[in-house]
PDB file of N, CA and C in Angstrom:
ATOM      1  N   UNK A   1      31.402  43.382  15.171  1.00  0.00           N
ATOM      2  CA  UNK A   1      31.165  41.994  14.807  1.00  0.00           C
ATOM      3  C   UNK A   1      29.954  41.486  15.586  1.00  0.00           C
ATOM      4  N   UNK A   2      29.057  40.998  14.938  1.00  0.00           N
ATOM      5  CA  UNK A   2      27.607  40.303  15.355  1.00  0.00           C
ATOM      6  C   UNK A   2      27.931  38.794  15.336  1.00  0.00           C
ATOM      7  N   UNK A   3      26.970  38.124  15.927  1.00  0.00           N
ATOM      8  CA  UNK A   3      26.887  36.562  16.082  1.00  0.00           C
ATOM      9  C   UNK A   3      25.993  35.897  15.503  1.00  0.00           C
ATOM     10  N   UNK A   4      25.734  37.105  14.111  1.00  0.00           N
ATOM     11  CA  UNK A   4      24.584  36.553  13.418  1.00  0.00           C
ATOM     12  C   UNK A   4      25.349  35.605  12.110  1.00  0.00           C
ATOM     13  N   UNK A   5      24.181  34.573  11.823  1.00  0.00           N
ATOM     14  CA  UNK A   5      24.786  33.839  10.344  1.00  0.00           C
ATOM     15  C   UNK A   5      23.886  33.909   9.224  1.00  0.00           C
ATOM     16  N   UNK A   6      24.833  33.673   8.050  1.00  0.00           N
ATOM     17  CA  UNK A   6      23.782  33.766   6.908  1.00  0.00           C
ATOM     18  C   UNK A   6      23.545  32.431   6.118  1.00  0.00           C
ATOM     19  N   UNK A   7      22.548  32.079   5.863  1.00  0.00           N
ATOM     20  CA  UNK A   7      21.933  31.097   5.129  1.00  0.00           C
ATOM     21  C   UNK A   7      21.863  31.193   4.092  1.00  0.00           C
ATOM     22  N   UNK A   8      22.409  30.246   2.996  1.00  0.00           N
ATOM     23  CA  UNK A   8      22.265  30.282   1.842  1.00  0.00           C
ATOM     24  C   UNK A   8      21.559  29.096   1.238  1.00  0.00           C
ATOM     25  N   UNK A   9      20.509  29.058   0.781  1.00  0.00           N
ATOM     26  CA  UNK A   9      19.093  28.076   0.190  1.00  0.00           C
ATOM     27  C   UNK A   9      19.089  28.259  -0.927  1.00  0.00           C
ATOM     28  N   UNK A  10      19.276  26.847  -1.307  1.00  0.00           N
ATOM     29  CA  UNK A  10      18.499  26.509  -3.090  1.00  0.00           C
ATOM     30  C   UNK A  10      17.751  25.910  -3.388  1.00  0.00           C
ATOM     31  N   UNK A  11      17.383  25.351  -4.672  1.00  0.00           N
ATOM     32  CA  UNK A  11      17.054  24.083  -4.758  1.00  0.00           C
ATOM     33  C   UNK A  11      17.659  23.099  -5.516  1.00  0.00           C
ATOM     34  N   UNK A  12      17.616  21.753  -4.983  1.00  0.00           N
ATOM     35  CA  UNK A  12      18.293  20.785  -6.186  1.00  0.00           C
ATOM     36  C   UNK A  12      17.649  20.140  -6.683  1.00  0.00           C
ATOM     37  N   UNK A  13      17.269  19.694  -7.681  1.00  0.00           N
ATOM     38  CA  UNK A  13      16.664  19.430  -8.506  1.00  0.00           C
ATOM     39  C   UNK A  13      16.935  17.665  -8.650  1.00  0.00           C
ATOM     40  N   UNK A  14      16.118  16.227  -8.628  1.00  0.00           N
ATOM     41  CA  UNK A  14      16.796  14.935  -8.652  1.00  0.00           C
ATOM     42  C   UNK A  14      17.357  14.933  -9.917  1.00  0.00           C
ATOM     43  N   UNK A  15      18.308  14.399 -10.105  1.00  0.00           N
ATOM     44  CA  UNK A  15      18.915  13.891 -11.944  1.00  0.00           C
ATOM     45  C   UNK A  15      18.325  12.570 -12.262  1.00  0.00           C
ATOM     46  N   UNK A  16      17.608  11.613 -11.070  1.00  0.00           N
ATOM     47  CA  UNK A  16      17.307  10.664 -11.694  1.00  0.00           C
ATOM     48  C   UNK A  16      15.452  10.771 -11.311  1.00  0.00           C
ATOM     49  N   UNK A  17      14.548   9.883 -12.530  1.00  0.00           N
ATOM     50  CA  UNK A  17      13.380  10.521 -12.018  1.00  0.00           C
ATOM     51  C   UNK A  17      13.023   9.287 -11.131  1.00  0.00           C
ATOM     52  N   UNK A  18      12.043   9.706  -9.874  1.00  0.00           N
ATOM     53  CA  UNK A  18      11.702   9.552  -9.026  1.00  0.00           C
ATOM     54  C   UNK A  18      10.771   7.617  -9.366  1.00  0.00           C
ATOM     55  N   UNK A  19      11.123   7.020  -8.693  1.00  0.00           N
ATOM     56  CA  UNK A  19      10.495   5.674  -9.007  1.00  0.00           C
ATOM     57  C   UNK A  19       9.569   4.767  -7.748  1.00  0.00           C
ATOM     58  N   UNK A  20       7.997   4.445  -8.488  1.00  0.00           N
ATOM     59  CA  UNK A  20       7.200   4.269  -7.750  1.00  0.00           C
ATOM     60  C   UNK A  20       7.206   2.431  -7.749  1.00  0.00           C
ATOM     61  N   UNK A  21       6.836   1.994  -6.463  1.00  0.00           N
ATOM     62  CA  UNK A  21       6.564   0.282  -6.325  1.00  0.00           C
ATOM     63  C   UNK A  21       5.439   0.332  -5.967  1.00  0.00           C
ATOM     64  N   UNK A  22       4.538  -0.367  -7.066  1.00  0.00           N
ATOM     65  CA  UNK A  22       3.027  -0.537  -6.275  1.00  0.00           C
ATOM     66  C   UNK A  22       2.327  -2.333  -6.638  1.00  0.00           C
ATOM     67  N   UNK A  23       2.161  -2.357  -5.662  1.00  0.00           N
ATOM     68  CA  UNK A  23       1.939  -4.086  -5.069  1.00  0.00           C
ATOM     69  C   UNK A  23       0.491  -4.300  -5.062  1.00  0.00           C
ATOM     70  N   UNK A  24      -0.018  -5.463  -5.716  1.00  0.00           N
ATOM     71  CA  UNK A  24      -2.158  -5.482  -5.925  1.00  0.00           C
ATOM     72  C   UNK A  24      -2.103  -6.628  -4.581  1.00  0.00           C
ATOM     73  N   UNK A  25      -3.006  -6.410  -3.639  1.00  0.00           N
ATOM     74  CA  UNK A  25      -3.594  -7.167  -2.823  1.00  0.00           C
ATOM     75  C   UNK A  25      -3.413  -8.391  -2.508  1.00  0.00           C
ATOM     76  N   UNK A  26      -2.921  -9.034  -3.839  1.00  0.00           N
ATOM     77  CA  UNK A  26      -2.345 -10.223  -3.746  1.00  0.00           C
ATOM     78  C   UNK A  26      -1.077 -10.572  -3.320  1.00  0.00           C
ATOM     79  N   UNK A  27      -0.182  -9.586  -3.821  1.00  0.00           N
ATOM     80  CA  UNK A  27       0.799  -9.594  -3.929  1.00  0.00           C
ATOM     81  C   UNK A  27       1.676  -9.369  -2.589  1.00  0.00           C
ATOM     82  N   UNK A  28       0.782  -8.501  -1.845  1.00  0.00           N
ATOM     83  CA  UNK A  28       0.644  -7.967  -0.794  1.00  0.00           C
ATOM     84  C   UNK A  28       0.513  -9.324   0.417  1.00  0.00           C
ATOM     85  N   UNK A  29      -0.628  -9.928   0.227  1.00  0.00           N
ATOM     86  CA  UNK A  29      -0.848 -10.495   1.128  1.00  0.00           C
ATOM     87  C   UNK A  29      -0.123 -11.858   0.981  1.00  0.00           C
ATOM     88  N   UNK A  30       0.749 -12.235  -0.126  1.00  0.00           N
ATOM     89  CA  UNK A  30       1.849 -13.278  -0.177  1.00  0.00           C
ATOM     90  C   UNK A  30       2.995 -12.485   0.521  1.00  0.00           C
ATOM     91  N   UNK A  31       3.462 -11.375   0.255  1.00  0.00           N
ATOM     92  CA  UNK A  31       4.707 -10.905   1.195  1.00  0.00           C
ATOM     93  C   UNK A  31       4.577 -10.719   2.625  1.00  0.00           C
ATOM     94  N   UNK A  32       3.258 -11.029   3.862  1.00  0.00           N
ATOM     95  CA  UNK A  32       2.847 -11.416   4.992  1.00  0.00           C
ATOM     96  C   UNK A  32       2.711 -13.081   4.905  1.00  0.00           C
ATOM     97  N   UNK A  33       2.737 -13.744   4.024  1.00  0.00           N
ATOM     98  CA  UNK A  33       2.975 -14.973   3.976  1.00  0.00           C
ATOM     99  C   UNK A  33       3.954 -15.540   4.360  1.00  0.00           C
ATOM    100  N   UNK A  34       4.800 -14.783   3.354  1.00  0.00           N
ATOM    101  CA  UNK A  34       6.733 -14.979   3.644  1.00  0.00           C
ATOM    102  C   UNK A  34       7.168 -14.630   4.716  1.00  0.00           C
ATOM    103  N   UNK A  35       6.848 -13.231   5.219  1.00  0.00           N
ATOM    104  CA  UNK A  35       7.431 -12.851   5.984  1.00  0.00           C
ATOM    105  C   UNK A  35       6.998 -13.246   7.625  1.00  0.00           C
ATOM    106  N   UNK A  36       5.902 -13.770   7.157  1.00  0.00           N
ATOM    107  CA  UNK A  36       5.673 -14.735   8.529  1.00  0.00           C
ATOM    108  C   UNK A  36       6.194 -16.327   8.121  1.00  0.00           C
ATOM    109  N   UNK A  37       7.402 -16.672   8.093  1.00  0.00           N
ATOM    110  CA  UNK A  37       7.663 -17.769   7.742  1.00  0.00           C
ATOM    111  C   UNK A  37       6.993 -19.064   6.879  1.00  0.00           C
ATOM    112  N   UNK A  38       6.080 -18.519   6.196  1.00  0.00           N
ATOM    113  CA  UNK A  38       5.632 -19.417   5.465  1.00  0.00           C
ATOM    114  C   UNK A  38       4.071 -20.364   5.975  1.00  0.00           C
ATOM    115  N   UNK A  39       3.391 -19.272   6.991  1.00  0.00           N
ATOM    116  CA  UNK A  39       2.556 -19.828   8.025  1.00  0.00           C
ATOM    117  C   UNK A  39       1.829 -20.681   6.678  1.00  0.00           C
ATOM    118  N   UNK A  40       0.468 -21.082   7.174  1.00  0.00           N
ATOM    119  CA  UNK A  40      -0.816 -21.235   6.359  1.00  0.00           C
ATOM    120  C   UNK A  40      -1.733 -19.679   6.192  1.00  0.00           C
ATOM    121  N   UNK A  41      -2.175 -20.002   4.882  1.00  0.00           N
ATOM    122  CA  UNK A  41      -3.086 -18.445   4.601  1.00  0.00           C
ATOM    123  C   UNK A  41      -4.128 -18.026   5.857  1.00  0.00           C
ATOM    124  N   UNK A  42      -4.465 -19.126   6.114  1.00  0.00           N
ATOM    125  CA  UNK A  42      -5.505 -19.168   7.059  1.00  0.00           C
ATOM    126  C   UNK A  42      -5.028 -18.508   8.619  1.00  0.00           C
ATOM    127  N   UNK A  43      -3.998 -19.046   8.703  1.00  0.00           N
ATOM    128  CA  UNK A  43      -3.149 -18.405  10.284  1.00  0.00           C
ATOM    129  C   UNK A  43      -2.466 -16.948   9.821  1.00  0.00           C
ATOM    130  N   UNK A  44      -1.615 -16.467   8.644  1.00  0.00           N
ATOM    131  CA  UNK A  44      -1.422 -15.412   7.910  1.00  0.00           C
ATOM    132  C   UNK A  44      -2.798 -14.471   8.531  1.00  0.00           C
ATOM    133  N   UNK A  45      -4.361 -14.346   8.019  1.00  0.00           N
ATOM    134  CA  UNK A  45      -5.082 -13.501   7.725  1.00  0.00           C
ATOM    135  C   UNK A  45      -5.269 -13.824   9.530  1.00  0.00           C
ATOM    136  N   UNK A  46      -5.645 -14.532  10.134  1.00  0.00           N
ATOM    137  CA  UNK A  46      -5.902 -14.224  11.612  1.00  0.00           C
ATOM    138  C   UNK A  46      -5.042 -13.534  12.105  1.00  0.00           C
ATOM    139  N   UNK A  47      -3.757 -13.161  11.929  1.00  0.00           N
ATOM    140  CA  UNK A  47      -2.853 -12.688  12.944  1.00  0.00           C
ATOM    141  C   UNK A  47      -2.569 -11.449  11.767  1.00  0.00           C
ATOM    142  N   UNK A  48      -3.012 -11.006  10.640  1.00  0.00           N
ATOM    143  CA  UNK A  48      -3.560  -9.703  10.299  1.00  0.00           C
ATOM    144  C   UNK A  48      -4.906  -8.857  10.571  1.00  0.00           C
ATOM    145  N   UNK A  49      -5.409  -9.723  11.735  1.00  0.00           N
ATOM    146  CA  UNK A  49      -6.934  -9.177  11.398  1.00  0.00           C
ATOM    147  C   UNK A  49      -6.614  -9.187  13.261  1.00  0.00           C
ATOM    148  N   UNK A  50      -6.001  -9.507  13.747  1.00  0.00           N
ATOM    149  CA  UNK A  50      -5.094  -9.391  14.940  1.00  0.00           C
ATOM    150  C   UNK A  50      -4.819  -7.940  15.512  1.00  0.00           C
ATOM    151  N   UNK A  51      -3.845  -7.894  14.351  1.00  0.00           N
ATOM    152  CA  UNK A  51      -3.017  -6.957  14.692  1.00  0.00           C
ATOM    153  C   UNK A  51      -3.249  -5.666  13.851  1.00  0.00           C
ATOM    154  N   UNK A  52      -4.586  -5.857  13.277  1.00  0.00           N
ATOM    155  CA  UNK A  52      -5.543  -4.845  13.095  1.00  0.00           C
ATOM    156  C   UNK A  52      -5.172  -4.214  11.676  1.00  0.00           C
ATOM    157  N   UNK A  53      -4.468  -5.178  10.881  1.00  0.00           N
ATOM    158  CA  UNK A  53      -3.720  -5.009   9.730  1.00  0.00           C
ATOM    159  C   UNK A  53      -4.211  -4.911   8.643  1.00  0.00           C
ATOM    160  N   UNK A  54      -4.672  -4.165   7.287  1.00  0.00           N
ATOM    161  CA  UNK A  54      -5.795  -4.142   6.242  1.00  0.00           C
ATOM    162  C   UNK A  54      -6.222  -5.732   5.499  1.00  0.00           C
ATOM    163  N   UNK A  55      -7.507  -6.257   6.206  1.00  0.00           N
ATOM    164  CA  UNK A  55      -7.404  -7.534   5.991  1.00  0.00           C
ATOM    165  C   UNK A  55      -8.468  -7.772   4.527  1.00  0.00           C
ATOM    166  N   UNK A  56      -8.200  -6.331   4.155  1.00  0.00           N
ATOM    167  CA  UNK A  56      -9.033  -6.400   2.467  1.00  0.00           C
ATOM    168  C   UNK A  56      -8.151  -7.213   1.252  1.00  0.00           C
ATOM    169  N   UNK A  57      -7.418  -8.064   1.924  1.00  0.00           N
ATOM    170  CA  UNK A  57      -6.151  -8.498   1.056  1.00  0.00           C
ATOM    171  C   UNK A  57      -6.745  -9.594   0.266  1.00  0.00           C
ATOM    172  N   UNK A  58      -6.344  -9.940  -1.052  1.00  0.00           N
ATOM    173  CA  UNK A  58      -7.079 -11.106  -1.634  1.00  0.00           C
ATOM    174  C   UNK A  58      -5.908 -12.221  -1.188  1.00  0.00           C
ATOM    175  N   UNK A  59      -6.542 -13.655  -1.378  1.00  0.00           N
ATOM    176  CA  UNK A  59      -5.853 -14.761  -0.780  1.00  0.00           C
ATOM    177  C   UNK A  59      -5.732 -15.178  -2.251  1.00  0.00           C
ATOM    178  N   UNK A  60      -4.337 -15.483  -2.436  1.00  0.00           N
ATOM    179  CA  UNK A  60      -4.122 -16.214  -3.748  1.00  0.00           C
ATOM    180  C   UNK A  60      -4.222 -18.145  -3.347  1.00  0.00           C
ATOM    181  N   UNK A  61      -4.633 -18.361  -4.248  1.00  0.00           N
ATOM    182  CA  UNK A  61      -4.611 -20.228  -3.492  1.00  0.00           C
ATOM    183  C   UNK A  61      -3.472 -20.673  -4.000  1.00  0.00           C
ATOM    184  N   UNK A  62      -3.205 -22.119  -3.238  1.00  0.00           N
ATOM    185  CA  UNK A  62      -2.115 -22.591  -4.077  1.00  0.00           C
ATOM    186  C   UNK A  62      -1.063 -22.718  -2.782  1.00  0.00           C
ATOM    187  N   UNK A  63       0.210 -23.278  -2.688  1.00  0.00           N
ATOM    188  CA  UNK A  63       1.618 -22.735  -2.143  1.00  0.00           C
ATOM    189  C   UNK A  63       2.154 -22.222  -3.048  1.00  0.00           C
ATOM    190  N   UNK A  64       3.443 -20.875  -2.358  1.00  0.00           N
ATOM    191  CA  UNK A  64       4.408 -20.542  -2.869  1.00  0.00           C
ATOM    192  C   UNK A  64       5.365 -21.269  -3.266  1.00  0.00           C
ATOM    193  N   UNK A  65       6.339 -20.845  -3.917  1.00  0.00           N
ATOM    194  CA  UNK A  65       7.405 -21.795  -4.797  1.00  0.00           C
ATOM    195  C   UNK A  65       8.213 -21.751  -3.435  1.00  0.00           C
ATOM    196  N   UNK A  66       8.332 -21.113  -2.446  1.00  0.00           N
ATOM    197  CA  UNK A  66       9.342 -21.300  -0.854  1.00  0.00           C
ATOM    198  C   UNK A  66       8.612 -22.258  -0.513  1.00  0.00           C
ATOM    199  N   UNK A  67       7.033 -22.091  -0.617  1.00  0.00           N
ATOM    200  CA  UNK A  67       6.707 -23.757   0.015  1.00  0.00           C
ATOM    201  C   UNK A  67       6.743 -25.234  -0.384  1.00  0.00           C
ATOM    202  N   UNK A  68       6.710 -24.968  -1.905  1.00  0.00           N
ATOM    203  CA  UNK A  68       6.598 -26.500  -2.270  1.00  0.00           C
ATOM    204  C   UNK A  68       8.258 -26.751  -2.734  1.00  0.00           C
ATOM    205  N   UNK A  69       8.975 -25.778  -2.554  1.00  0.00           N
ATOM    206  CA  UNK A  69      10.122 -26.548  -3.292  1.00  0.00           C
ATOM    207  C   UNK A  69      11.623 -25.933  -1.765  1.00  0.00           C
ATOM    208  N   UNK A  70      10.721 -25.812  -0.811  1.00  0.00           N
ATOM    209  CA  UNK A  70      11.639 -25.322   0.086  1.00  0.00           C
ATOM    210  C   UNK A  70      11.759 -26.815   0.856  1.00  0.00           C
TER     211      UNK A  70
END
């Protein structure tokens, strides 16, 4: 008797197909909006350009619907 083991490898294959989320610049740089509590765009892009964060983001104008109806 040895203390060797055997491995048995397959592959599995997904059953469901694989699903992509892709976000345009804008979209992007409103979810650093939110997620900085709702700053101003203007304080938003300084404290991305801060923290060295891709500040190629487009600025949508306007408030969000959290801002004007929050």
């Amino acid at each position: 008797m040895t203390n060797a083991y055997a491995m048995e490898v397959g592959v599995v294959a997904a059953r469901d197909p694989v699903e992509f989320n892709i976000a345009t610049a804008s979209e992007i740089f409103q979810l650093w909006h939110v997620r900085l509590s709702h700053q101003g765009k203007r304080h938003v892009r300084k404290v991305l350009v801060r923290m060295e964060i891709n500040t190629s983001m487009v600025e949508t104008g306007g408030f969000c619907d959290g801002c004007v109806f929050g």
